[in-house]
PDB file of N, CA and C in Angstrom:
ATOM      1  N   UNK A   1       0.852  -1.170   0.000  1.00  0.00           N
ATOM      2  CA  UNK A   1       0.000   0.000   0.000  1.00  0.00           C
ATOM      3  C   UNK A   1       0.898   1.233   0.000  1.00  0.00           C
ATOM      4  N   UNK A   2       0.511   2.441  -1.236  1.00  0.00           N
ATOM      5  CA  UNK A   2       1.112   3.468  -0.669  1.00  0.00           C
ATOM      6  C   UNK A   2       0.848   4.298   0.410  1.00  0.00           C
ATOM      7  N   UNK A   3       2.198   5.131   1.094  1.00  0.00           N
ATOM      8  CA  UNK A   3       2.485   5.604   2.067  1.00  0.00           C
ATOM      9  C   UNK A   3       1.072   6.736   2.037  1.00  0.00           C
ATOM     10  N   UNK A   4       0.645   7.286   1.196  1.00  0.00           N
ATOM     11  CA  UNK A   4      -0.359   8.300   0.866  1.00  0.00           C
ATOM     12  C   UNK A   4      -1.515   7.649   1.351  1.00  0.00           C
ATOM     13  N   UNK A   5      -1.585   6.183   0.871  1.00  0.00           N
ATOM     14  CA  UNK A   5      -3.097   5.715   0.891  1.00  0.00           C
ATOM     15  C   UNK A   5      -2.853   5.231   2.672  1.00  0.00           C
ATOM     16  N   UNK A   6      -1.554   4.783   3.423  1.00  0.00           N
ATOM     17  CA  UNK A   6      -1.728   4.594   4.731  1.00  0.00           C
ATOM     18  C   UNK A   6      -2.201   5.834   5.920  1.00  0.00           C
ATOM     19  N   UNK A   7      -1.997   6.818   5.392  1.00  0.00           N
ATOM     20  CA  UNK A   7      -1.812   8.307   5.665  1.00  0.00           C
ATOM     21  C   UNK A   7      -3.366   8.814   5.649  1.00  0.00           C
ATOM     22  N   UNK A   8      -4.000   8.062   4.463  1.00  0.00           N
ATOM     23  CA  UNK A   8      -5.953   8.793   3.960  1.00  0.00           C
ATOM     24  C   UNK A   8      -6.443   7.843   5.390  1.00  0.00           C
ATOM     25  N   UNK A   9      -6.317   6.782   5.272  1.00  0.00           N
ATOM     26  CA  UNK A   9      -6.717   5.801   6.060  1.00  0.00           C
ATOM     27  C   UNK A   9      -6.773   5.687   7.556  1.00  0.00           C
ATOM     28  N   UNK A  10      -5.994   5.988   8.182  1.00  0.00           N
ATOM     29  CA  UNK A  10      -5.391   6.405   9.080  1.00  0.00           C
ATOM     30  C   UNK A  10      -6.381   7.915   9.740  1.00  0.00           C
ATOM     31  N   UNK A  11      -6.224   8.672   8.541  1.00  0.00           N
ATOM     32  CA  UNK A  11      -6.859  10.137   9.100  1.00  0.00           C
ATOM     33  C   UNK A  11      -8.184   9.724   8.989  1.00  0.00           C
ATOM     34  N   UNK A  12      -8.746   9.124   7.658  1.00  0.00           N
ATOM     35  CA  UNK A  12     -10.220   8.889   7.846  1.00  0.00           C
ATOM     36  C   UNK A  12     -10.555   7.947   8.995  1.00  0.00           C
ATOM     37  N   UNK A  13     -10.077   6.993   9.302  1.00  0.00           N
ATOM     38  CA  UNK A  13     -10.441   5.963  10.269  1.00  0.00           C
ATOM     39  C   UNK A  13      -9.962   6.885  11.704  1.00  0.00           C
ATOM     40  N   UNK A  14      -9.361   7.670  12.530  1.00  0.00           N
ATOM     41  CA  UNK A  14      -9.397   8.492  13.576  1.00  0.00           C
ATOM     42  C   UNK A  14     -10.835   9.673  13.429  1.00  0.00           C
ATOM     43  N   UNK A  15     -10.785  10.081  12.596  1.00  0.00           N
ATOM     44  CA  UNK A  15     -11.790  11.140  12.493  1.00  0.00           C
ATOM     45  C   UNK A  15     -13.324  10.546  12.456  1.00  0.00           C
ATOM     46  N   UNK A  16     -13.666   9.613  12.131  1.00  0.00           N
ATOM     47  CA  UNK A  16     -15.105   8.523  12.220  1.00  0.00           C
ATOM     48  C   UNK A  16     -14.578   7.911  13.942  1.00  0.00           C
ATOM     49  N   UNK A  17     -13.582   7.758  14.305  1.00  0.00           N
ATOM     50  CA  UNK A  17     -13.360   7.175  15.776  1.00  0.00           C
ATOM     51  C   UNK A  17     -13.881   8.129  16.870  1.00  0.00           C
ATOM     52  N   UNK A  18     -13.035   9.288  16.422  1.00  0.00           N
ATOM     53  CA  UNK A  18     -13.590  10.842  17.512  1.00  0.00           C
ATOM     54  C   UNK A  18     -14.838  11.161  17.255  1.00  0.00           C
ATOM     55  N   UNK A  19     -15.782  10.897  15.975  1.00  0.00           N
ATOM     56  CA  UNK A  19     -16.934  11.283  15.930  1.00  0.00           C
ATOM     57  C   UNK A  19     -17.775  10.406  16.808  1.00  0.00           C
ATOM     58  N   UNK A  20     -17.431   9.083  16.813  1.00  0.00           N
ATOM     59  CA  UNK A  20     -18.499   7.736  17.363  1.00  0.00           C
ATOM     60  C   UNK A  20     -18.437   8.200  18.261  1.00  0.00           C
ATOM     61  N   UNK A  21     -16.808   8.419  19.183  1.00  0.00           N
ATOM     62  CA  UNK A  21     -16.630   8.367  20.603  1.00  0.00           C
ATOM     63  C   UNK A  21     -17.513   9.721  21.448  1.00  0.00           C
ATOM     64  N   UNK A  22     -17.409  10.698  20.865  1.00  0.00           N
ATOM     65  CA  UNK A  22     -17.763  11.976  20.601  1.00  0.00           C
ATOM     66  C   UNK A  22     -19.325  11.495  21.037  1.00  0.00           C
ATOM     67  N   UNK A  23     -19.760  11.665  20.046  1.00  0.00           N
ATOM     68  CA  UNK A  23     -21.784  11.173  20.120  1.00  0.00           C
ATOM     69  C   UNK A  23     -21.586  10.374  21.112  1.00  0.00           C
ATOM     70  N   UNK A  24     -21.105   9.226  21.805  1.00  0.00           N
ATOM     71  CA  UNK A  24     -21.310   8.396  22.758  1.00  0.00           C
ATOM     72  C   UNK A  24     -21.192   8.902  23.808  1.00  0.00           C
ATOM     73  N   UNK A  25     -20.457   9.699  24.104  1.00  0.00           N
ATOM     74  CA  UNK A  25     -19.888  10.552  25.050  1.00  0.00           C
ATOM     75  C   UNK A  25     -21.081  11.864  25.452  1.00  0.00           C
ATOM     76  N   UNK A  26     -21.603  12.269  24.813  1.00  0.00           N
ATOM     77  CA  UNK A  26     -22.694  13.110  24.193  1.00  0.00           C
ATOM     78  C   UNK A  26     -23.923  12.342  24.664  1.00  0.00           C
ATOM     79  N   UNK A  27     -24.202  11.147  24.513  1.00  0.00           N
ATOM     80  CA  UNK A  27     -25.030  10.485  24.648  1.00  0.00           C
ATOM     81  C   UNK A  27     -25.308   9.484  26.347  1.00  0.00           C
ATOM     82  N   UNK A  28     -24.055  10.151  26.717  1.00  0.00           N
ATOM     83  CA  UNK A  28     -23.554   9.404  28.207  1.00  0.00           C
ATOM     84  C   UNK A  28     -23.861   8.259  28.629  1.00  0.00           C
ATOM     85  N   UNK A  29     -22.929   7.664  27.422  1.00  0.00           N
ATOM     86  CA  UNK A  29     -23.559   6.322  27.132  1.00  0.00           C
ATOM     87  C   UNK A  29     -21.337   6.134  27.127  1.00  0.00           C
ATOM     88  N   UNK A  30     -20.847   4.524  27.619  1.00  0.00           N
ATOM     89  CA  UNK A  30     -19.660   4.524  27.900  1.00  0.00           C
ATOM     90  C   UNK A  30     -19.018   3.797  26.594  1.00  0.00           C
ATOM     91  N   UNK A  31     -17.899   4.256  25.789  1.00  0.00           N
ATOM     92  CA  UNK A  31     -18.046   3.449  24.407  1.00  0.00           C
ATOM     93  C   UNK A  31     -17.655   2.172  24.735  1.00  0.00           C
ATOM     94  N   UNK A  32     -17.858   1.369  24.098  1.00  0.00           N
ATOM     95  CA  UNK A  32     -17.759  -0.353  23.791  1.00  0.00           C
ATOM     96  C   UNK A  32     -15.986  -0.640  23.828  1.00  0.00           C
ATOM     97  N   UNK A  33     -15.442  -1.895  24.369  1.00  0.00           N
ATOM     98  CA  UNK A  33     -13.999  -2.445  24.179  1.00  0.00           C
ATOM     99  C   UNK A  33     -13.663  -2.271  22.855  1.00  0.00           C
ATOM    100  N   UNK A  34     -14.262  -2.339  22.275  1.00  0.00           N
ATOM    101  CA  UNK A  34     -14.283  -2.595  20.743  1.00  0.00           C
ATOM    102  C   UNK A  34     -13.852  -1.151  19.789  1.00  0.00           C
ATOM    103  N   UNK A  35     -14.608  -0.002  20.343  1.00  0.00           N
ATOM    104  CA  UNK A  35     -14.173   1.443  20.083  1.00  0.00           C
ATOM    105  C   UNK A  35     -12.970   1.317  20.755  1.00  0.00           C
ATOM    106  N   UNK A  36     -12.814   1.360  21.379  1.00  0.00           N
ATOM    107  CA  UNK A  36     -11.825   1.663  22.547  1.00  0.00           C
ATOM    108  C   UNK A  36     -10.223   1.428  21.698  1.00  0.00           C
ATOM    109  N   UNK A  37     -10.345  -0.057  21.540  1.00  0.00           N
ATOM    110  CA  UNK A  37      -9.718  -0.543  21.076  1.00  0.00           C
ATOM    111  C   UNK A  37      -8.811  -0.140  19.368  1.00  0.00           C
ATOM    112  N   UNK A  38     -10.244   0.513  19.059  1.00  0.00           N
ATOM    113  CA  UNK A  38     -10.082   0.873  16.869  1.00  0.00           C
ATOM    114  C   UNK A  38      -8.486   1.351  16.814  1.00  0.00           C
ATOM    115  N   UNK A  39      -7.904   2.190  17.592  1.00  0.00           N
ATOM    116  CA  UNK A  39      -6.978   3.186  17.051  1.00  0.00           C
ATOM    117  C   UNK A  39      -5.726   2.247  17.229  1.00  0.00           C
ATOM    118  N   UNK A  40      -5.982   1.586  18.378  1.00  0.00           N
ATOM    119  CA  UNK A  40      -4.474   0.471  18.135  1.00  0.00           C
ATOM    120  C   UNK A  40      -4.626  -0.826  17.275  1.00  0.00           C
ATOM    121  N   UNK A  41      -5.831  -0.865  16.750  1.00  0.00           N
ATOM    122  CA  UNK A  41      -5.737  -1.961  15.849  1.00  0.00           C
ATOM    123  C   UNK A  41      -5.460  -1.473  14.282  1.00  0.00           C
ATOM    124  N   UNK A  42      -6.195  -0.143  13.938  1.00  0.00           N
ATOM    125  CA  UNK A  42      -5.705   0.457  13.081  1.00  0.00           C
ATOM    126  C   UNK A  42      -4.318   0.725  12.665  1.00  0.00           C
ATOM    127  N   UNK A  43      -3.866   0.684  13.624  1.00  0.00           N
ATOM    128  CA  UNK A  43      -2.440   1.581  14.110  1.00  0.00           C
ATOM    129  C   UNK A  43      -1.486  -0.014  13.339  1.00  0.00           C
ATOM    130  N   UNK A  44      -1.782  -1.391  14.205  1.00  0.00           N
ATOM    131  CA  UNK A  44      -1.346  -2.319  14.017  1.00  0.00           C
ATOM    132  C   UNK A  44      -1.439  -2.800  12.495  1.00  0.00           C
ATOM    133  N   UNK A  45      -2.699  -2.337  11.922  1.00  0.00           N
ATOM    134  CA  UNK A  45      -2.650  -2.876  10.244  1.00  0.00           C
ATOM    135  C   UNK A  45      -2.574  -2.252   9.339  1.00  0.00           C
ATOM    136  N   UNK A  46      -2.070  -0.947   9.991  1.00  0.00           N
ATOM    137  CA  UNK A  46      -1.621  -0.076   8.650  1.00  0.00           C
ATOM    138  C   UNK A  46       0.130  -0.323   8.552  1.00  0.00           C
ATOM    139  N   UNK A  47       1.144  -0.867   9.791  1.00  0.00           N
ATOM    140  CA  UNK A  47       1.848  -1.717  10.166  1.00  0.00           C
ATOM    141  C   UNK A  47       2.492  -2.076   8.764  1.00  0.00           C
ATOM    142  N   UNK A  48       1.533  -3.639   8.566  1.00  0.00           N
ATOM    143  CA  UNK A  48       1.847  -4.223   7.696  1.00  0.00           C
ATOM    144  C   UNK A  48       2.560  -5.403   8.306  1.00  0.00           C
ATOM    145  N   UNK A  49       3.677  -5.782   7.598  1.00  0.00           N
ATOM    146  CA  UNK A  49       4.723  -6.821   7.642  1.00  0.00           C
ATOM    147  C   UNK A  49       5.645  -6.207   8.757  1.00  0.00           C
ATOM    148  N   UNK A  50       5.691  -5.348   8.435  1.00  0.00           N
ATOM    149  CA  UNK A  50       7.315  -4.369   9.214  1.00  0.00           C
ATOM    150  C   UNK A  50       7.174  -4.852  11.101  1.00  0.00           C
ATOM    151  N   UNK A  51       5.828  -5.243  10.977  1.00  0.00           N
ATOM    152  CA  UNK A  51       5.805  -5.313  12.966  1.00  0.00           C
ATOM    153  C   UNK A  51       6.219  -6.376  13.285  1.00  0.00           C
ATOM    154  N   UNK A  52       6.496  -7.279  12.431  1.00  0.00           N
ATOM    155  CA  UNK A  52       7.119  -9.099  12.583  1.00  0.00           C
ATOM    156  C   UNK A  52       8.393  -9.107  11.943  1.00  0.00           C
ATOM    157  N   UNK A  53       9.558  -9.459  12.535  1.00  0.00           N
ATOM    158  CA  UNK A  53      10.409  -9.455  11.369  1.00  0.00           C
ATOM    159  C   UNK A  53      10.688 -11.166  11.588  1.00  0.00           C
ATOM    160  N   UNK A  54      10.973 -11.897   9.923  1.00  0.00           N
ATOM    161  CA  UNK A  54      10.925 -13.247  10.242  1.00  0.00           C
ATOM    162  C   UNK A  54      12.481 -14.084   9.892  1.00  0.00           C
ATOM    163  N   UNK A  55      13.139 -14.646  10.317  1.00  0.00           N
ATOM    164  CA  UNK A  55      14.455 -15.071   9.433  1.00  0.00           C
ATOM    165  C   UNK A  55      14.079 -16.524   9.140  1.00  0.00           C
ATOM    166  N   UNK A  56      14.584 -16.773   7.831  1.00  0.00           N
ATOM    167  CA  UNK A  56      14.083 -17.864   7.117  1.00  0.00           C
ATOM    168  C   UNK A  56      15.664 -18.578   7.444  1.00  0.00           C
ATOM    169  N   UNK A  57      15.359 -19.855   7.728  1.00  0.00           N
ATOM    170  CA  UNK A  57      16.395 -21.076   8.010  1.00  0.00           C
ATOM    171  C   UNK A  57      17.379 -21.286   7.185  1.00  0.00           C
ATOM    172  N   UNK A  58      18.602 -21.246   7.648  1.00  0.00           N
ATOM    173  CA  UNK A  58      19.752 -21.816   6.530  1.00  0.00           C
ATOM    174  C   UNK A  58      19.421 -23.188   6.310  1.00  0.00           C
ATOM    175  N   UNK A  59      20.000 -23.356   5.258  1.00  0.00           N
ATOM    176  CA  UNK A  59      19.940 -24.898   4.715  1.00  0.00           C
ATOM    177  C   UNK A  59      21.293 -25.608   4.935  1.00  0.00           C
ATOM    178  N   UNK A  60      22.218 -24.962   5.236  1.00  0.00           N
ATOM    179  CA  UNK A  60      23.265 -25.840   5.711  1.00  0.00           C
ATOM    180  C   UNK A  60      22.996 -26.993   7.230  1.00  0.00           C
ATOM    181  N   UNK A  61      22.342 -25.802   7.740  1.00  0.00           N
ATOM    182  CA  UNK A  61      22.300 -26.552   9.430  1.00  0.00           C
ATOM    183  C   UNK A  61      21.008 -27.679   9.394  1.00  0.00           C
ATOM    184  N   UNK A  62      20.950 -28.615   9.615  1.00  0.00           N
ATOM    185  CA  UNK A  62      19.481 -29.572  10.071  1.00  0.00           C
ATOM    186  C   UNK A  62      19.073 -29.053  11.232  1.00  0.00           C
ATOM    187  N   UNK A  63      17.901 -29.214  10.420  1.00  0.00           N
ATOM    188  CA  UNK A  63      16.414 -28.826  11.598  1.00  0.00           C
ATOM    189  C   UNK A  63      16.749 -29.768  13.071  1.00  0.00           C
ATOM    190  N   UNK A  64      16.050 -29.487  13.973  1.00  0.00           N
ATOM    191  CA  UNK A  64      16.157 -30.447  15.195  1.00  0.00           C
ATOM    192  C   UNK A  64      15.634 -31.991  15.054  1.00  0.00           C
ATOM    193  N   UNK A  65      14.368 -31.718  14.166  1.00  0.00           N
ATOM    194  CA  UNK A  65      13.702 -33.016  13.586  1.00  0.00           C
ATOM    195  C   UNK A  65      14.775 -33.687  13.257  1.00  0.00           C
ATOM    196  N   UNK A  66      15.091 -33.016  12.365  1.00  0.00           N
ATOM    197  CA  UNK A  66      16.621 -34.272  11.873  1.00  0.00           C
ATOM    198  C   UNK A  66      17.519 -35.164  12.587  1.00  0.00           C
ATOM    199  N   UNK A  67      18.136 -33.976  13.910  1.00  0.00           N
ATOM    200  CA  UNK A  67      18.916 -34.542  14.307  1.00  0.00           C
ATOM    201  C   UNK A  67      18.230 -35.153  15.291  1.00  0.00           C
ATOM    202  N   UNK A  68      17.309 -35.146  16.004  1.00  0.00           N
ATOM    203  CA  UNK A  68      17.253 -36.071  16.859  1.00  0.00           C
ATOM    204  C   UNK A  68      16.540 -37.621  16.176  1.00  0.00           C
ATOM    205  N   UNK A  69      16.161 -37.562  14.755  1.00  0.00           N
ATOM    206  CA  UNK A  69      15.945 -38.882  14.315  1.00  0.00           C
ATOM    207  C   UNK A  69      17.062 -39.213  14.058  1.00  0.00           C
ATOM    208  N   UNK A  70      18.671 -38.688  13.902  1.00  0.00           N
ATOM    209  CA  UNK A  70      19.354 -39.507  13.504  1.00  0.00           C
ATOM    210  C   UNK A  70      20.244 -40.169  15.025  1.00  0.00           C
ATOM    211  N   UNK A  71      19.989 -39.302  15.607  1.00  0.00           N
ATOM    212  CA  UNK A  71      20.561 -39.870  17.065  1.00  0.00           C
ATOM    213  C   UNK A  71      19.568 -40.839  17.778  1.00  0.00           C
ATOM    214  N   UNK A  72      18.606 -41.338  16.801  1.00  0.00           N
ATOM    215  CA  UNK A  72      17.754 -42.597  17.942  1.00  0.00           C
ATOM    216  C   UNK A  72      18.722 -43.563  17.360  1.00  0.00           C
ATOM    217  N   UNK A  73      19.107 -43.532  16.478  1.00  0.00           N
ATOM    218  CA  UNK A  73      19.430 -45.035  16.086  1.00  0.00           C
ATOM    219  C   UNK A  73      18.410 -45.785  15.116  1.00  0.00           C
ATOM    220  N   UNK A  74      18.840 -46.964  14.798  1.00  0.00           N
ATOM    221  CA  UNK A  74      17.970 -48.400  14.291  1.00  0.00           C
ATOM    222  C   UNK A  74      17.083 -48.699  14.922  1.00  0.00           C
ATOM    223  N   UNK A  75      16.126 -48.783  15.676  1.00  0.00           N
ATOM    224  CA  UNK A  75      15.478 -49.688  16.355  1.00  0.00           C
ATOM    225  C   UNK A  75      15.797 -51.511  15.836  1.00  0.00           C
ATOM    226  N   UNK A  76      15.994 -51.125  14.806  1.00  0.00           N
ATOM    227  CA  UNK A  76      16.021 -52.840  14.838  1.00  0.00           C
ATOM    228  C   UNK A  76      17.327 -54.074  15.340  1.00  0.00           C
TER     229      UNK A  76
END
């Protein structure tokens, strides 16, 4: 996604957040976990990939699977 379109998204999705919270508040009524919650989940999936970083396995080294099937032995 471009940086522009994380940026529209972001502002539109806070500004519909302050309005709900706003009227609820207005309405003295207490907002839901779920409002509560919007701006760090937003926050988390505009993110992307960048919040996990993952390292993919060399292929030189064996997995643990490996080695510990080769250290049982034969059974037979």
């Amino acid at each position: 996604m471009p940086p522009w379109a994380r940026v529209f998204v972001l502002l539109t999705g806070m500004i519909a957040w302050i309005a709900i919270v706003a009227v609820s508040l207005f309405l003295r009524q207490i907002p839901s976990a779920v409002i509560v919650g919007f701006p760090a989940a937003l926050w988390i999936a505009l993110a992307g990939g960048n919040s996990i970083a993952r390292r993919r396995a060399v292929r030189d080294e064996p997995t643990a699977s490996v080695a510990a099937n080769d250290q049982e032995g034969d059974p037979a």
